[in-house]
PDB file of N, CA and C in Angstrom:
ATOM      1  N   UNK A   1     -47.301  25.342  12.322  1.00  0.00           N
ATOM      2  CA  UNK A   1     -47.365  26.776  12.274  1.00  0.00           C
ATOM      3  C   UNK A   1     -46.129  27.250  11.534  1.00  0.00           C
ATOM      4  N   UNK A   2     -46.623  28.058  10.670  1.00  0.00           N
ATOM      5  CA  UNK A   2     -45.374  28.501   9.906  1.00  0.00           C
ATOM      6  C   UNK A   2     -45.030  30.008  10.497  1.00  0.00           C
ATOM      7  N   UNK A   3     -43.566  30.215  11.106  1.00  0.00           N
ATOM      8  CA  UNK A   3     -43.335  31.538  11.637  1.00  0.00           C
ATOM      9  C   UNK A   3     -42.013  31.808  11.760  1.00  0.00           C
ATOM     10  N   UNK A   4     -41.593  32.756  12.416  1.00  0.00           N
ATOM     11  CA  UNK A   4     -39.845  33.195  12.794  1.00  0.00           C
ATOM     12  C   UNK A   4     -40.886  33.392  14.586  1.00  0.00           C
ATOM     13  N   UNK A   5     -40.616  32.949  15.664  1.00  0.00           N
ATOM     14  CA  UNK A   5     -41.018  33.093  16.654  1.00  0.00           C
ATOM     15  C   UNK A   5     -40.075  34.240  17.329  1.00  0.00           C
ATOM     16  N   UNK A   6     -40.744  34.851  17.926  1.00  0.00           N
ATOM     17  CA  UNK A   6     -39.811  36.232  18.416  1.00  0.00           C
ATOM     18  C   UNK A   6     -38.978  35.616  19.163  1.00  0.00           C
ATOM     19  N   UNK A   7     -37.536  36.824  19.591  1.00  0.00           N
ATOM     20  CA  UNK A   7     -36.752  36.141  19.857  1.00  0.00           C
ATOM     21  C   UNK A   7     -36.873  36.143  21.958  1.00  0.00           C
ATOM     22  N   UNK A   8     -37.749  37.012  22.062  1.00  0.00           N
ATOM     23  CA  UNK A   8     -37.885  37.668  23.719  1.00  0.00           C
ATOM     24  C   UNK A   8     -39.012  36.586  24.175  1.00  0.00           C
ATOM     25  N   UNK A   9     -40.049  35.827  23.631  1.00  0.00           N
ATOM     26  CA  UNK A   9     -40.711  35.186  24.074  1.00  0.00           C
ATOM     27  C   UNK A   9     -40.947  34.261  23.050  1.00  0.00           C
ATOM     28  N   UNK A  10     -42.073  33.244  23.306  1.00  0.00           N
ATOM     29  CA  UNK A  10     -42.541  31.903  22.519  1.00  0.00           C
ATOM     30  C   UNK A  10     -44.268  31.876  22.859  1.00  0.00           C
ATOM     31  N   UNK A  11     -44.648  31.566  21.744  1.00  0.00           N
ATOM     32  CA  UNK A  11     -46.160  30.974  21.210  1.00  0.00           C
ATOM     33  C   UNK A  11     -46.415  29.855  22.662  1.00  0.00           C
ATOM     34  N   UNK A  12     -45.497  29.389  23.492  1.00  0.00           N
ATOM     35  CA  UNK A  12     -45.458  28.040  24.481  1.00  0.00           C
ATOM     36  C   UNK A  12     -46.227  29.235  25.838  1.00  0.00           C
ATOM     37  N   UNK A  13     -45.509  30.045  25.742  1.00  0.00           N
ATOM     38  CA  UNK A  13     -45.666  31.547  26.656  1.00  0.00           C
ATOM     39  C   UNK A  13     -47.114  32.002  26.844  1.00  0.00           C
ATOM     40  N   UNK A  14     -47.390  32.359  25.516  1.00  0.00           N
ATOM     41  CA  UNK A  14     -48.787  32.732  25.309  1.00  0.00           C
ATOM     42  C   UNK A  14     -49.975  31.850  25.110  1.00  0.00           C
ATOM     43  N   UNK A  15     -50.049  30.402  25.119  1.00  0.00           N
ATOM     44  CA  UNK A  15     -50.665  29.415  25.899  1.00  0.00           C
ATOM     45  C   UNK A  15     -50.514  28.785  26.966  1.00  0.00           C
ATOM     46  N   UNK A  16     -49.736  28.990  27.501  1.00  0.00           N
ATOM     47  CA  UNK A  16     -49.508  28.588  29.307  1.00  0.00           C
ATOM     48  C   UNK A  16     -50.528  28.838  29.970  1.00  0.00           C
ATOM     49  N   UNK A  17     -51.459  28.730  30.507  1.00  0.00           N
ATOM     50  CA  UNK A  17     -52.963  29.092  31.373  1.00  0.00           C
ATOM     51  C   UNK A  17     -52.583  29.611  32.416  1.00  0.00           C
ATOM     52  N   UNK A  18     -51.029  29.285  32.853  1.00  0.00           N
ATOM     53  CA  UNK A  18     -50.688  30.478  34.183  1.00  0.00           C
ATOM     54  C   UNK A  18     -49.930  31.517  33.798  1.00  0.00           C
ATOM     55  N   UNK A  19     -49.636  31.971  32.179  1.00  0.00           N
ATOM     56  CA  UNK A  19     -49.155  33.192  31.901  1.00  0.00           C
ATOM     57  C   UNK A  19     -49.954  34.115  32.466  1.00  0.00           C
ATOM     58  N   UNK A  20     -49.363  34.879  32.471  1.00  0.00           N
ATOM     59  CA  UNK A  20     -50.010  36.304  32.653  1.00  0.00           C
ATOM     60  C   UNK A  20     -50.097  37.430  31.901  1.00  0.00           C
ATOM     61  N   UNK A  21     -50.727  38.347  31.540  1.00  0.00           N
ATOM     62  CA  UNK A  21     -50.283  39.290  30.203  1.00  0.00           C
ATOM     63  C   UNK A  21     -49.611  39.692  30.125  1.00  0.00           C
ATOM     64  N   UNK A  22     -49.167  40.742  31.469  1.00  0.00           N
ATOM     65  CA  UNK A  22     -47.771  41.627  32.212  1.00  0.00           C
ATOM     66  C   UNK A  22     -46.309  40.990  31.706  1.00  0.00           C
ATOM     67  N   UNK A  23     -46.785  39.513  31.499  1.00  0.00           N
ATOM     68  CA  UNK A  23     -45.035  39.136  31.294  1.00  0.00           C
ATOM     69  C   UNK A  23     -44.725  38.961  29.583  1.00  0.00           C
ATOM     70  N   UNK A  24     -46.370  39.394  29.039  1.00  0.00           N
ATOM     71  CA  UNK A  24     -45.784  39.471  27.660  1.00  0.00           C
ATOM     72  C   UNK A  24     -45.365  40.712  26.201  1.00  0.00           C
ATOM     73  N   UNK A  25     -45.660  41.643  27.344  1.00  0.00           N
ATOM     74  CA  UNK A  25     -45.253  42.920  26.580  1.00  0.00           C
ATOM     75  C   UNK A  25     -44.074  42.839  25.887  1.00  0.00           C
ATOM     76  N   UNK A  26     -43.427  42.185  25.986  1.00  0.00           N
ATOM     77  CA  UNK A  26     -41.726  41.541  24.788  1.00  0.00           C
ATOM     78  C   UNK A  26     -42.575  40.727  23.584  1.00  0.00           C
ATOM     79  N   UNK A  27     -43.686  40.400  23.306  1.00  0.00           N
ATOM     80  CA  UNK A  27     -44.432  39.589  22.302  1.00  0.00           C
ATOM     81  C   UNK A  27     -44.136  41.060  21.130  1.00  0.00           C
ATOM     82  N   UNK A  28     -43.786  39.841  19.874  1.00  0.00           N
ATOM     83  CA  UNK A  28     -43.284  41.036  18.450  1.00  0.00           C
ATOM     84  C   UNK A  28     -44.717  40.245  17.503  1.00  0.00           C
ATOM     85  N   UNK A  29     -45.152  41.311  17.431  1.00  0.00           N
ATOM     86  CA  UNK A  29     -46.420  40.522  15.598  1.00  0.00           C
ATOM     87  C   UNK A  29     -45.383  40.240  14.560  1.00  0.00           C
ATOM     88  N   UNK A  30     -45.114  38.946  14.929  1.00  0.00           N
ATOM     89  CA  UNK A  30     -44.837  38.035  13.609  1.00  0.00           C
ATOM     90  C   UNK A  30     -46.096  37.409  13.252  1.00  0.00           C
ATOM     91  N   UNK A  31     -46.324  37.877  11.834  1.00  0.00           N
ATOM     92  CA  UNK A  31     -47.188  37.028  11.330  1.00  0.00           C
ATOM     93  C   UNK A  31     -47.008  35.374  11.382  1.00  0.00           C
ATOM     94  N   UNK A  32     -48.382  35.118  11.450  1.00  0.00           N
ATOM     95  CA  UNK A  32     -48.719  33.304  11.594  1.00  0.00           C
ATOM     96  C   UNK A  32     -49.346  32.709  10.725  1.00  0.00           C
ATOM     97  N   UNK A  33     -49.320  31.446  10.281  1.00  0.00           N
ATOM     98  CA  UNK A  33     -50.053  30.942   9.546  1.00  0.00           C
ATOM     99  C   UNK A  33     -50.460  29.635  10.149  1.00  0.00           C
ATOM    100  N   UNK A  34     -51.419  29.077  10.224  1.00  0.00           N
ATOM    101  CA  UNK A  34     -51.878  27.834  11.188  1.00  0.00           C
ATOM    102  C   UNK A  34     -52.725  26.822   9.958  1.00  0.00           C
ATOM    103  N   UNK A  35     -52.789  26.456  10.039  1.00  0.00           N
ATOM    104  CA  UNK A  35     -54.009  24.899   9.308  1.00  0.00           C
ATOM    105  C   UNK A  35     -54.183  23.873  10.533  1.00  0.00           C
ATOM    106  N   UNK A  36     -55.511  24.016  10.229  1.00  0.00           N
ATOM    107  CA  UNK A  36     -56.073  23.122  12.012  1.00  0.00           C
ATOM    108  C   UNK A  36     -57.618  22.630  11.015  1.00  0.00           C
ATOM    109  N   UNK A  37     -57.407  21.295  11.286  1.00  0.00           N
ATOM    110  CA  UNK A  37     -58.668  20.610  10.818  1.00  0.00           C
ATOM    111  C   UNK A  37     -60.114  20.627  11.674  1.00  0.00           C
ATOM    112  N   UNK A  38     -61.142  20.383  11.001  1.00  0.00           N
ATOM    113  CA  UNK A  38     -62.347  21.151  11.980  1.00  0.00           C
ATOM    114  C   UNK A  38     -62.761  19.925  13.009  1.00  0.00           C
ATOM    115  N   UNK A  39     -62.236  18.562  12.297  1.00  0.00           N
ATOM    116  CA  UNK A  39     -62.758  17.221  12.727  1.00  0.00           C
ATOM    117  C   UNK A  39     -61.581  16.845  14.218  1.00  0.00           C
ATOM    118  N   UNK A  40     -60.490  17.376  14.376  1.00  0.00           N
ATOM    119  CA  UNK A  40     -59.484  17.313  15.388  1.00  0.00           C
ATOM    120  C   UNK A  40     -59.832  16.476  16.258  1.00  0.00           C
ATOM    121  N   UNK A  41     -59.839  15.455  16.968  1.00  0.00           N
ATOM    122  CA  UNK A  41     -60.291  15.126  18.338  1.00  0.00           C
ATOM    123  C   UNK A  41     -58.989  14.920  19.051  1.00  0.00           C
ATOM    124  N   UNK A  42     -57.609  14.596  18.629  1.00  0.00           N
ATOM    125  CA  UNK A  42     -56.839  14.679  19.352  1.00  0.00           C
ATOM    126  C   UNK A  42     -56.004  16.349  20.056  1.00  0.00           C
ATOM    127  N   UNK A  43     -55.622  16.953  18.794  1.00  0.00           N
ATOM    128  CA  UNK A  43     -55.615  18.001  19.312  1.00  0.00           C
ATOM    129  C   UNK A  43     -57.007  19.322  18.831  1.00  0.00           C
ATOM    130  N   UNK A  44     -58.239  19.502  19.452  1.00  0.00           N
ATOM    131  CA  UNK A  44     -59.386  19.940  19.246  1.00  0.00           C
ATOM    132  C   UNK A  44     -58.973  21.713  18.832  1.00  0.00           C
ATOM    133  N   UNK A  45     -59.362  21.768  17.937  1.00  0.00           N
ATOM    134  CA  UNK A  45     -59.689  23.405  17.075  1.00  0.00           C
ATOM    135  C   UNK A  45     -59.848  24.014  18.194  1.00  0.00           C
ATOM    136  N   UNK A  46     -61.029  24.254  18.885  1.00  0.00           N
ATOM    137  CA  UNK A  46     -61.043  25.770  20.084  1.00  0.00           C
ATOM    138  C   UNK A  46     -60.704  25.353  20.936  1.00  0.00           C
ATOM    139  N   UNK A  47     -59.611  24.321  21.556  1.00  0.00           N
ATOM    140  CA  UNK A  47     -58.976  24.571  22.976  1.00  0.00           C
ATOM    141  C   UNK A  47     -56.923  24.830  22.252  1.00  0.00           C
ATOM    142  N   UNK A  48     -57.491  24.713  21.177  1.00  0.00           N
ATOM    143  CA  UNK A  48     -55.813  24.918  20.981  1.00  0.00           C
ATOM    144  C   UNK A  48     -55.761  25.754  19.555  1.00  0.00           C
ATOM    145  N   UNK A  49     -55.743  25.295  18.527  1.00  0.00           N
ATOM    146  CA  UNK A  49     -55.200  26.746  17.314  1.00  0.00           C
ATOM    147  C   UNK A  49     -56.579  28.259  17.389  1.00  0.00           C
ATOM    148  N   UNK A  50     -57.130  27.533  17.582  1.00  0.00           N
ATOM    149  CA  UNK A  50     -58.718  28.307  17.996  1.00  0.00           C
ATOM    150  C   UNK A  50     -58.272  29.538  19.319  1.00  0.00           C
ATOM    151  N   UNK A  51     -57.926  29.344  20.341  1.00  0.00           N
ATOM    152  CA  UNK A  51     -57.356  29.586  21.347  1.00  0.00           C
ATOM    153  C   UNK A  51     -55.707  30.705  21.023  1.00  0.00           C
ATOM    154  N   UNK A  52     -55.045  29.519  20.491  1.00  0.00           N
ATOM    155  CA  UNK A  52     -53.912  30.522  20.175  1.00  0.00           C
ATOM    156  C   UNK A  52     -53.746  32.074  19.378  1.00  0.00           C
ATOM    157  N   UNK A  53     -54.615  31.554  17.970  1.00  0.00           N
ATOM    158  CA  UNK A  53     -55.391  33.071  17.620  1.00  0.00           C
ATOM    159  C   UNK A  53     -56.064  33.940  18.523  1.00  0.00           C
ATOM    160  N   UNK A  54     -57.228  33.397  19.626  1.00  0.00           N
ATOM    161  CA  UNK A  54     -57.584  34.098  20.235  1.00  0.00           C
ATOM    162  C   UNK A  54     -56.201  35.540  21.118  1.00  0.00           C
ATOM    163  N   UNK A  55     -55.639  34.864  21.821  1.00  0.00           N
ATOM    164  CA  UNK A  55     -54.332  35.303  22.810  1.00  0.00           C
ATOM    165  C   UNK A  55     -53.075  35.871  21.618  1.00  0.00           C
ATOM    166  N   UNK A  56     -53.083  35.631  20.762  1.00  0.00           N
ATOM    167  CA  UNK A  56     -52.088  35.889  19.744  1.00  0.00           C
ATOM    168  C   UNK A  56     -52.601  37.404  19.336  1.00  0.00           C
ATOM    169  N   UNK A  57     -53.619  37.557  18.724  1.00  0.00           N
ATOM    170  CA  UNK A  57     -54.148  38.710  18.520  1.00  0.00           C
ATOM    171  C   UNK A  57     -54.395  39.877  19.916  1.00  0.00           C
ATOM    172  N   UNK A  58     -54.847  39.070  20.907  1.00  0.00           N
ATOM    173  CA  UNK A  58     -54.882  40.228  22.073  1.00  0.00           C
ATOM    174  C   UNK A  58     -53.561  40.727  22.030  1.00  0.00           C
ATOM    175  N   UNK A  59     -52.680  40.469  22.073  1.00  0.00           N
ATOM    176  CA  UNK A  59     -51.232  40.591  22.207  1.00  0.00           C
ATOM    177  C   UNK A  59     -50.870  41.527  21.065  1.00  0.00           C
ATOM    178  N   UNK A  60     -51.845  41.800  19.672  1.00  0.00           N
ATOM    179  CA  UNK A  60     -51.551  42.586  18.605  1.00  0.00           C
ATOM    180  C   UNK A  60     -51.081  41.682  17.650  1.00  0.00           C
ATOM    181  N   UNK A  61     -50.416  40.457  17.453  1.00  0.00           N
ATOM    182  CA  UNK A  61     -49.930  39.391  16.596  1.00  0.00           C
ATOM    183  C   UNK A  61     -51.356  38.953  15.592  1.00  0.00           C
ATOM    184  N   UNK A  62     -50.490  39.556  14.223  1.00  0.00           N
ATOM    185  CA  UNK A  62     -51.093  38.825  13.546  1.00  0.00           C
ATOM    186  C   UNK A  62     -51.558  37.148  12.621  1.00  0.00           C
ATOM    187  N   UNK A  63     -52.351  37.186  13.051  1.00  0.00           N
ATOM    188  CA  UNK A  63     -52.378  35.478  12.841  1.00  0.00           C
ATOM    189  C   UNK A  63     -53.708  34.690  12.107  1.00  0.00           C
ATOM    190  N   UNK A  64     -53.632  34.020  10.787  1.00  0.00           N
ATOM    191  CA  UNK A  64     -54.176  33.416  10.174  1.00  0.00           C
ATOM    192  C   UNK A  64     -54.465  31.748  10.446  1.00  0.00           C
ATOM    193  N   UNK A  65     -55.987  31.339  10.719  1.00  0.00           N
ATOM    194  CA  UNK A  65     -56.112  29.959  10.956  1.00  0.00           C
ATOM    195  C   UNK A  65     -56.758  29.916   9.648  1.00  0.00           C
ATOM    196  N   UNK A  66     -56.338  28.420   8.919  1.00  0.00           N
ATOM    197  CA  UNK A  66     -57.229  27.698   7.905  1.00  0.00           C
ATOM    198  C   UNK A  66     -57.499  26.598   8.698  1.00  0.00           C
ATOM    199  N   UNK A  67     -59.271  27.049   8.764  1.00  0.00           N
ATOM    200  CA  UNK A  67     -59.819  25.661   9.432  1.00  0.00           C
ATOM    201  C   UNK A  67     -59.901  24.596   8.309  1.00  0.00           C
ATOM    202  N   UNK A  68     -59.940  23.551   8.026  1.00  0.00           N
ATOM    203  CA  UNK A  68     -60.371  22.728   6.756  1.00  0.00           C
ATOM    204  C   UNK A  68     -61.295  21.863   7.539  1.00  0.00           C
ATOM    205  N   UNK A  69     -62.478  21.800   6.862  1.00  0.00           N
ATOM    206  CA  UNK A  69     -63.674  20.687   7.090  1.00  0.00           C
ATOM    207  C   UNK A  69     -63.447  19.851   7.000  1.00  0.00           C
ATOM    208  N   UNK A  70     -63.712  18.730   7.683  1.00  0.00           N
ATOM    209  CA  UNK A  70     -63.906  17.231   7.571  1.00  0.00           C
ATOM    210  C   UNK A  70     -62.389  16.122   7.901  1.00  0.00           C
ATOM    211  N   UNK A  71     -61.287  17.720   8.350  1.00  0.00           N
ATOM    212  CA  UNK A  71     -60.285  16.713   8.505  1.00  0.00           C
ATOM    213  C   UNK A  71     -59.818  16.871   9.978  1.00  0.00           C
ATOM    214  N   UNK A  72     -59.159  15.435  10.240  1.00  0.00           N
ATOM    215  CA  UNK A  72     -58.465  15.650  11.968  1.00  0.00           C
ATOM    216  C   UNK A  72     -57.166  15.130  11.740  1.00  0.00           C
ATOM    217  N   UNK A  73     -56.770  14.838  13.174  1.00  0.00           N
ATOM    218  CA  UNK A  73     -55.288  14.587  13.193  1.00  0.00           C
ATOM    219  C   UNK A  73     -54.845  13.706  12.427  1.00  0.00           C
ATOM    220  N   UNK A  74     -54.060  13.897  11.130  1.00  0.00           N
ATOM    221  CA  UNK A  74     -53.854  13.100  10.295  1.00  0.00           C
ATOM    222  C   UNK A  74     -52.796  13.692   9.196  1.00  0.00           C
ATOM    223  N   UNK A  75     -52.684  12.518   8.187  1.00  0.00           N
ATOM    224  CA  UNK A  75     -51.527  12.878   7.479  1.00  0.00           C
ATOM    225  C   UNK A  75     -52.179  13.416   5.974  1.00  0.00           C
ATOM    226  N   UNK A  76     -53.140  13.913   6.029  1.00  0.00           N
ATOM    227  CA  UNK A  76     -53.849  14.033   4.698  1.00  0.00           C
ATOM    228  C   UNK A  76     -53.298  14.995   3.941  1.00  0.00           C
ATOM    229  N   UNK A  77     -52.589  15.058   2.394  1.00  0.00           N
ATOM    230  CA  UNK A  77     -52.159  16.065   1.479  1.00  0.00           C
ATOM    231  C   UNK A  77     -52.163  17.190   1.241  1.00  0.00           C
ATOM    232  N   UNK A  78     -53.643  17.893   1.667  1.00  0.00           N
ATOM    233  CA  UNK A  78     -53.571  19.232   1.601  1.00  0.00           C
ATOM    234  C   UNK A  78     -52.938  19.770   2.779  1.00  0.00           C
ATOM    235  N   UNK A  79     -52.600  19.158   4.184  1.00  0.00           N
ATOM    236  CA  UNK A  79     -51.679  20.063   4.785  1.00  0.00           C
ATOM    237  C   UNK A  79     -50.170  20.265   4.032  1.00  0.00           C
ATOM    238  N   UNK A  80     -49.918  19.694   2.890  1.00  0.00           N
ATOM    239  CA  UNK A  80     -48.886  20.157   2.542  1.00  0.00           C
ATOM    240  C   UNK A  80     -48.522  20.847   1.140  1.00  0.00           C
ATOM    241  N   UNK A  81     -50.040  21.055   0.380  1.00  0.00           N
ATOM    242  CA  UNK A  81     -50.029  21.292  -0.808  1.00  0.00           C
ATOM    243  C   UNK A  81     -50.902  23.084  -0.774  1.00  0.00           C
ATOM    244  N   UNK A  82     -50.980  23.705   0.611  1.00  0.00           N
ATOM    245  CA  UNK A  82     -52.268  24.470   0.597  1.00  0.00           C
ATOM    246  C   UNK A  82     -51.452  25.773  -0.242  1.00  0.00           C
ATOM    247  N   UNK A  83     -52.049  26.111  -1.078  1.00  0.00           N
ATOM    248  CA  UNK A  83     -51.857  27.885  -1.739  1.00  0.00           C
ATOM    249  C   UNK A  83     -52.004  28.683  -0.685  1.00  0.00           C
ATOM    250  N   UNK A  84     -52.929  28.715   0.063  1.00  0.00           N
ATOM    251  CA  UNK A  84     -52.944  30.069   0.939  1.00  0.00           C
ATOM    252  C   UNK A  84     -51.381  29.604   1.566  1.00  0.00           C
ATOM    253  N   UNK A  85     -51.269  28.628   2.238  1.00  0.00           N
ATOM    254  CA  UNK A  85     -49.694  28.504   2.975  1.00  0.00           C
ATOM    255  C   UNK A  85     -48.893  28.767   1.927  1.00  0.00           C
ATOM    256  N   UNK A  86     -48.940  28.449   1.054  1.00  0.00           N
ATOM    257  CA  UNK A  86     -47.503  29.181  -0.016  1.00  0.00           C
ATOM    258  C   UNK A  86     -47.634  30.250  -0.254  1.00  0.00           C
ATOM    259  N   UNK A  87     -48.633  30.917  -0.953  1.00  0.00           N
ATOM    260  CA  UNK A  87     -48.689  32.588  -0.803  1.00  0.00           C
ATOM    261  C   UNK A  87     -48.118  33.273   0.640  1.00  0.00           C
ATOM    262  N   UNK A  88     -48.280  32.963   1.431  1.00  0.00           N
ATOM    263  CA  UNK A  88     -48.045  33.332   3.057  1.00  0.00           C
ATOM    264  C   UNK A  88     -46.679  33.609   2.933  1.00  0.00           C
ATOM    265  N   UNK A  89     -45.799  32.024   2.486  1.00  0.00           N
ATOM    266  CA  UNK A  89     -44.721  31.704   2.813  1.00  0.00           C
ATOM    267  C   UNK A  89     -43.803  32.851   1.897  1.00  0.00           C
ATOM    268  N   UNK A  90     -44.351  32.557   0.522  1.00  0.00           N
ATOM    269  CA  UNK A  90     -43.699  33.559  -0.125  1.00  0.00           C
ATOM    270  C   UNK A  90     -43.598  35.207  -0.025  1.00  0.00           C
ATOM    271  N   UNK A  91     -45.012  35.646  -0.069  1.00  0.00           N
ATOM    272  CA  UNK A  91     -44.765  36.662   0.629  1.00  0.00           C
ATOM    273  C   UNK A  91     -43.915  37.280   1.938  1.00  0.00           C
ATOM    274  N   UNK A  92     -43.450  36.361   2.777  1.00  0.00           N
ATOM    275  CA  UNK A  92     -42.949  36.468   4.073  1.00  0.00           C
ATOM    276  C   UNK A  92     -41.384  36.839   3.366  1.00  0.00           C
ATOM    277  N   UNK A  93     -41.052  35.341   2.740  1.00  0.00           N
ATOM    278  CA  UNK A  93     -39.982  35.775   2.313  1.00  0.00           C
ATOM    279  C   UNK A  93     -39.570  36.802   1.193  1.00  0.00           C
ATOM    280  N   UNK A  94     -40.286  37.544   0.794  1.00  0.00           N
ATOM    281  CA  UNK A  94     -40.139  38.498  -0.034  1.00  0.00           C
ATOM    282  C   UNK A  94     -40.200  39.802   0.471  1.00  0.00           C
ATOM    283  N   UNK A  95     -40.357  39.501   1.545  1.00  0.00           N
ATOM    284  CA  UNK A  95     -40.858  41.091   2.249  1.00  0.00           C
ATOM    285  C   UNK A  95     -42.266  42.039   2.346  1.00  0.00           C
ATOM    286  N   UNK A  96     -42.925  41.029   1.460  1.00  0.00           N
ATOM    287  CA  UNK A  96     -43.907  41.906   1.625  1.00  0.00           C
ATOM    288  C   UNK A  96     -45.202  41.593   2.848  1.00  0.00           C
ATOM    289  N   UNK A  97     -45.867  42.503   2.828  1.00  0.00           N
ATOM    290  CA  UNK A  97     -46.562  42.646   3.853  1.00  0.00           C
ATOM    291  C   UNK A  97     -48.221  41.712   3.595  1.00  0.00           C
ATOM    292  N   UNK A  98     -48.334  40.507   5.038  1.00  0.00           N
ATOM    293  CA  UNK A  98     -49.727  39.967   4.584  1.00  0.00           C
ATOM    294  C   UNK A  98     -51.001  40.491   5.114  1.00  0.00           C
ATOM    295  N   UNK A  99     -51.791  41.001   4.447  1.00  0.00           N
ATOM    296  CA  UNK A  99     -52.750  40.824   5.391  1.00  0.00           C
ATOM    297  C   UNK A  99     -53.698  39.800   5.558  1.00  0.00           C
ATOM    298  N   UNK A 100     -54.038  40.025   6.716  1.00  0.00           N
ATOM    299  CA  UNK A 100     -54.295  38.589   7.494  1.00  0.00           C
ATOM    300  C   UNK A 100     -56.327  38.449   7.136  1.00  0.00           C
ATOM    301  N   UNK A 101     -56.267  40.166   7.083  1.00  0.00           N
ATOM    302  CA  UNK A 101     -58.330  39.965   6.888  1.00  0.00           C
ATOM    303  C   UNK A 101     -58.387  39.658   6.130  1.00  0.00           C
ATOM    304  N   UNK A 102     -57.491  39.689   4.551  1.00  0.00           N
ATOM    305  CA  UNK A 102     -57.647  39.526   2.986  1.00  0.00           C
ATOM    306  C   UNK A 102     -57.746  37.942   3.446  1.00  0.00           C
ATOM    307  N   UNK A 103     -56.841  37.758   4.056  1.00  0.00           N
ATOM    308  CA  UNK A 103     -56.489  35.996   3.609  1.00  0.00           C
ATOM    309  C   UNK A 103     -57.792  35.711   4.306  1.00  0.00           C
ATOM    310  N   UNK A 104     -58.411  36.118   5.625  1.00  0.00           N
ATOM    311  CA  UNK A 104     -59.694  35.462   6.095  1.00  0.00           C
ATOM    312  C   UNK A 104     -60.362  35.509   5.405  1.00  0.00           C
ATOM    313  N   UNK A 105     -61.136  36.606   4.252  1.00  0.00           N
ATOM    314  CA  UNK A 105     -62.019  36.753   3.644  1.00  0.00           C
ATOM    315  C   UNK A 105     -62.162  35.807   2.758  1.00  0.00           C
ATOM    316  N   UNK A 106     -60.669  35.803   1.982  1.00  0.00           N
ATOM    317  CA  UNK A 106     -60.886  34.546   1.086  1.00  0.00           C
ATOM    318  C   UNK A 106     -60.947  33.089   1.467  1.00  0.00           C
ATOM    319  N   UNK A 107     -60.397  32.764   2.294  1.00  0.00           N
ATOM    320  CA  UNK A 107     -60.424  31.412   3.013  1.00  0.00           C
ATOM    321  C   UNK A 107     -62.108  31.384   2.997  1.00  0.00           C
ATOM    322  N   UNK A 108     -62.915  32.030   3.438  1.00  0.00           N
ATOM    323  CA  UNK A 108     -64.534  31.968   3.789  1.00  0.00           C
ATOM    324  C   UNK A 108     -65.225  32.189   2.654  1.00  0.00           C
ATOM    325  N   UNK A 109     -64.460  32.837   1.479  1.00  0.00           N
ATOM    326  CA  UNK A 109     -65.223  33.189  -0.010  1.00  0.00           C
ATOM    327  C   UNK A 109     -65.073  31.661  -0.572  1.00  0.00           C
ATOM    328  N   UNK A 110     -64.369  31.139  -0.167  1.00  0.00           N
ATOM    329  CA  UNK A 110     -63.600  30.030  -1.038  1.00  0.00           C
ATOM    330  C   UNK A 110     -64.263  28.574  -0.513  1.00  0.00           C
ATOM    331  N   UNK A 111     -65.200  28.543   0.109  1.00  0.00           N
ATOM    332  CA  UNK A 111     -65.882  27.100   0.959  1.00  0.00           C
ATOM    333  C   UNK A 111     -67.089  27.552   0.324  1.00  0.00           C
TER     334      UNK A 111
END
């Protein structure tokens, strides 16, 4: 996950299954960027990055998953070569602002 994690709470916080919501009103929308393969069996897409978007967004945090087809826990190249993650990255550091539906739309225009 590429992020600046707020400094009042942690992403560890907002997957805990005995959090509670009440204790996360200190949660800041830092944008997210995730890559989670669709094939996962060790760590599985909807009990974990699947999940974290879910609770990330209730919270108002904006947050981008690239699912990629056909890959799982592994060391395969495009987790480190992806454009959408460099556009993200750069933009972040430039200041400017991402939006997160643009990037969904295209992620889904783009398969």
């Amino acid at each position: 996950m590429i992020s600046v994690l707020p400094t009042k709470a942690n992403c560890g916080q907002i997957m805990n299954p005995n959090h509670r919501s009440d204790q996360s009103t200190n949660i800041v929308g830092v944008p997210v960027f995730h890559i989670h393969g669709d094939s996962d069996t060790v760590v599985p897409l909807e009990a974990n990055s699947a999940e974290l978007a879910k609770r990330y967004r209730e919270y108002g945090g904006p947050i981008k998953i690239e699912v990629v087809e056909g890959q799982g826990h592994n060391m395969w190249e495009g987790w480190f070569t992806s454009q959408r993650l460099t556009d993200f990255v750069i933009a972040r550091a430039l200041g400017r602002p991402v939006n997160v539906d643009e990037a969904e739309a295209d992620a889904r225009d783009s398969k």
